[in-house]
N, C-alpha and C. Protein backbone atom coordinates (compact mmCIF):
# COMPACT_ATOMS: atom_id res chain seq x y z
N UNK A 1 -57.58 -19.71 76.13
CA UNK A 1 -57.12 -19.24 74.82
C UNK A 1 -58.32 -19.07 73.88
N UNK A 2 -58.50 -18.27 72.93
CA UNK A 2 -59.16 -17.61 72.30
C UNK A 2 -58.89 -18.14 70.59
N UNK A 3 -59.89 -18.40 70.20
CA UNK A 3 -60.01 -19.17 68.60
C UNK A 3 -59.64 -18.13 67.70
N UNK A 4 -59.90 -18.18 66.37
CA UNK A 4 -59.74 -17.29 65.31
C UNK A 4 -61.29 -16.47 65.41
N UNK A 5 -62.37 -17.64 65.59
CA UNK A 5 -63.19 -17.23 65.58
C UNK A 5 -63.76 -16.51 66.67
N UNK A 6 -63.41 -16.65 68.03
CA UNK A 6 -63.85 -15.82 69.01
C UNK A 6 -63.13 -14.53 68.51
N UNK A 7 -62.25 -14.49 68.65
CA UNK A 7 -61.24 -13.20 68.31
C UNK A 7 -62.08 -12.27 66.99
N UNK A 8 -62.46 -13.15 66.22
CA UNK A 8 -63.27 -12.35 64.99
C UNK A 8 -64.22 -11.77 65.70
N UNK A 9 -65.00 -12.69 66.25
CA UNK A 9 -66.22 -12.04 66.83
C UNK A 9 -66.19 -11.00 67.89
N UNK A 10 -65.36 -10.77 68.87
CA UNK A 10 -65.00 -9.82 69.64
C UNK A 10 -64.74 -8.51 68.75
N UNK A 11 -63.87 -9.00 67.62
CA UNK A 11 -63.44 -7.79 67.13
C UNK A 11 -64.19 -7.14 66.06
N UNK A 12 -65.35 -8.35 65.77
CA UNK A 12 -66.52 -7.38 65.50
C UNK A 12 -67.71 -6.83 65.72
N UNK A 13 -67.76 -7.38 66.99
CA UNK A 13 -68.70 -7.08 68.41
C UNK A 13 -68.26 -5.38 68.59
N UNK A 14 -66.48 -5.12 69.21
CA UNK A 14 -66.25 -3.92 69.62
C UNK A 14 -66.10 -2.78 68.19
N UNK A 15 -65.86 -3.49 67.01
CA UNK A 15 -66.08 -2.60 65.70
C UNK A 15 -64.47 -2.22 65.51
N UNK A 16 -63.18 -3.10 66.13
CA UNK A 16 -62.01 -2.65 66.58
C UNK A 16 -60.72 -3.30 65.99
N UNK A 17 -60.13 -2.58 65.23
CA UNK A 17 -59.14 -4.07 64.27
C UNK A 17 -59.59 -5.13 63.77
N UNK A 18 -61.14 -4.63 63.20
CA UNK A 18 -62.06 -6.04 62.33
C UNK A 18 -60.73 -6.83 60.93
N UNK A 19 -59.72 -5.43 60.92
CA UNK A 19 -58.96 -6.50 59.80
C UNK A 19 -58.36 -7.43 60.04
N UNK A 20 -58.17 -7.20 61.03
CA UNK A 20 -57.19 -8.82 62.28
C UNK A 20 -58.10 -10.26 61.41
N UNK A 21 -59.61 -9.85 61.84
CA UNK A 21 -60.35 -10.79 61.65
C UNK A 21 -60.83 -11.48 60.27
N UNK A 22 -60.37 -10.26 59.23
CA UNK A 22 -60.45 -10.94 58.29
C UNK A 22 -59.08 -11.34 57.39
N UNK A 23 -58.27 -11.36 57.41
CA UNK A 23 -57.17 -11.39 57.58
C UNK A 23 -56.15 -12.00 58.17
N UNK A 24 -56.08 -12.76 59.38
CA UNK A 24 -55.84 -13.61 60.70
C UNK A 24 -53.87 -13.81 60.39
N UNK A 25 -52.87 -13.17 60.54
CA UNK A 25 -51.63 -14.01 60.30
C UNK A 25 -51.61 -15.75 61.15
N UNK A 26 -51.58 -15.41 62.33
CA UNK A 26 -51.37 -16.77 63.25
C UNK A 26 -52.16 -16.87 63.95
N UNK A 27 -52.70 -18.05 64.88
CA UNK A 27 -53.31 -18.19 66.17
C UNK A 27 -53.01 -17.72 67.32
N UNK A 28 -50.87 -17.61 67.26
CA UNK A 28 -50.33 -16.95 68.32
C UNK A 28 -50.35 -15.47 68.39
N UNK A 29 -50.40 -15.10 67.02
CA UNK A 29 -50.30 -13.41 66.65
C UNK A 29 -51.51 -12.76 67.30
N UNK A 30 -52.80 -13.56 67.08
CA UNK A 30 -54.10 -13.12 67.56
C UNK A 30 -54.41 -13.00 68.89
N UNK A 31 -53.85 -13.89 69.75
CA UNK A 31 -53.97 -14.14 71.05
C UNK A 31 -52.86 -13.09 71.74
N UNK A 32 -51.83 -12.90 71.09
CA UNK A 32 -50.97 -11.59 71.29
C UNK A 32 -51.76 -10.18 71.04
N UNK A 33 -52.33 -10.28 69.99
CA UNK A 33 -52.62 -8.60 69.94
C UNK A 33 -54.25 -8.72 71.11
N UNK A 34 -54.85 -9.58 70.90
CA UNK A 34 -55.72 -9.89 72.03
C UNK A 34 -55.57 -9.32 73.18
């Protein structure tokens, strides 16, 4: 499973739904759109 913060960083690694990352609803929501 994948943190808030990995997930940020992926998603601003690929430049790709960075608003996910700043923004975050849930831990489960993230790992879903993940």
């Amino acid at each position: 499973m994948y943190t808030k913060r990995s997930i940020c960083l992926e998603f601003l690694d690929r430049g790709i739904e960075a608003v996910l990352c700043i923004n975050p609803m849930s831990e489960s929501d993230g790992d879903t759109m993940l």
